[in-house]
Protein backbone atom coordinates (compact mmCIF):
# COMPACT_ATOMS: atom_id res chain seq x y z
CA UNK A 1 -7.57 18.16 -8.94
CA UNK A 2 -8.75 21.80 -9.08
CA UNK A 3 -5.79 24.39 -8.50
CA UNK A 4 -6.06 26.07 -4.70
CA UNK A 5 -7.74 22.68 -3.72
CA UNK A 6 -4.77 21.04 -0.56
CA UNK A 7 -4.78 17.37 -0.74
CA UNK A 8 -6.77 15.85 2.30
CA UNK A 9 -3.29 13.40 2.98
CA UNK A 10 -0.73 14.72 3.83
CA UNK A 11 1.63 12.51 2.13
CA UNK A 12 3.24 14.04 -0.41
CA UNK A 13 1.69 13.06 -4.30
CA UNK A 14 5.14 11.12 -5.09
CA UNK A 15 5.16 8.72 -2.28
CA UNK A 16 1.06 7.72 -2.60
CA UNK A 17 2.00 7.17 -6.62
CA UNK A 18 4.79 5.14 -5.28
CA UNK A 19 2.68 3.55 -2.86
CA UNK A 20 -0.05 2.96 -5.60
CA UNK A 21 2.17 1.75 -7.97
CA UNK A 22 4.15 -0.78 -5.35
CA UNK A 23 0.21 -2.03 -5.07
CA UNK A 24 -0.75 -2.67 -8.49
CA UNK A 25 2.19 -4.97 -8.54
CA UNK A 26 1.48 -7.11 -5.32
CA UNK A 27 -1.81 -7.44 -6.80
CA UNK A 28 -0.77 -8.47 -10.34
CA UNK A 29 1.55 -10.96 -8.76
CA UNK A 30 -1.16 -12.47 -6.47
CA UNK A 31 -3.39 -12.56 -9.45
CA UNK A 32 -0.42 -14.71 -11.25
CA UNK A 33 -0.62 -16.94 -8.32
CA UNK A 34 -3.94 -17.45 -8.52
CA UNK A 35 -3.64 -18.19 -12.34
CA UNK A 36 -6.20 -15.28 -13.68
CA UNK A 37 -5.74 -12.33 -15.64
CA UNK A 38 -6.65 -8.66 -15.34
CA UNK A 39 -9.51 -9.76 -17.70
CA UNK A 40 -11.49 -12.00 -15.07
CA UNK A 41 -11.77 -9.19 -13.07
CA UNK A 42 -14.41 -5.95 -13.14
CA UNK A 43 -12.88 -2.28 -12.89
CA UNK A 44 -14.30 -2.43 -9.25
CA UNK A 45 -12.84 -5.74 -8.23
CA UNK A 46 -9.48 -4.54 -8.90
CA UNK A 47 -9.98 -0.87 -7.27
CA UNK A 48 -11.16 -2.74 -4.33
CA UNK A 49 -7.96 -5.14 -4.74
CA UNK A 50 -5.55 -2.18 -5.13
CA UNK A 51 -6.92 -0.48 -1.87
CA UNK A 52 -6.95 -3.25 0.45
CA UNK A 53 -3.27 -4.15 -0.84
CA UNK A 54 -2.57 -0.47 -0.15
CA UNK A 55 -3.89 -0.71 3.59
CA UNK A 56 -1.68 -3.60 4.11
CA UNK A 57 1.51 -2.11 2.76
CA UNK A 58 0.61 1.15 5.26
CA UNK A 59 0.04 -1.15 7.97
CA UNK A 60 3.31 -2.59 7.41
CA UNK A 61 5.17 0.19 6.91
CA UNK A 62 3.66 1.55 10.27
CA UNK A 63 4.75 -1.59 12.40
CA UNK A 64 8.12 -1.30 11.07
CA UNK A 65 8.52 2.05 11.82
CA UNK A 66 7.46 0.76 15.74
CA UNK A 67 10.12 -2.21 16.15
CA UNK A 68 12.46 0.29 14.79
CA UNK A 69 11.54 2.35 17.25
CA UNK A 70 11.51 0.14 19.68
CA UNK A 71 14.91 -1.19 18.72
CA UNK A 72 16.51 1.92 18.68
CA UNK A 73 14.95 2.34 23.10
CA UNK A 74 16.73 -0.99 23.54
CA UNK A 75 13.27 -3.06 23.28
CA UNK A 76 13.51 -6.54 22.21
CA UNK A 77 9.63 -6.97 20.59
CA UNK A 78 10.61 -9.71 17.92
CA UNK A 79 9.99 -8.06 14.60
């Protein structure tokens, strides 16, 4: 990335490595599970792979945030 260029996120560049990196290793242990290796798969396969992990782990991280949220107003959701 070019110096004077702001990041379009605007989560800092520690947590999205640490985000990235908690990624690669969901996918490398579903890929374990599924009994294949980094090998069987193209570059593009696993970029794709890595992002969609990604979305999930924001997802979750977002719901969380809710039912704690909500636990903290006294609301019983069932997370």
């Amino acid at each position: 990335m070019e110096q004077g260029k702001q990041s379009k996120s605007p989560v800092p560049k520690f947590l999205r490595q640490r985000l990235r990196d908690r990624a690669i290793a969901g996918v490398r242990k579903d890929m374990i599970h599924a009994g294949r290796t980094e090998d069987s798969y193209s570059e593009e396969e696993l970029e794709y792979l890595v992002a969609e992990k990604e979305r999930d782990i924001w997802s979750g991280i977002g719901w969380k945030g809710f039912g704690v949220a909500a636990l903290l107003l006294g609301i019983n959701i069932g997370i």
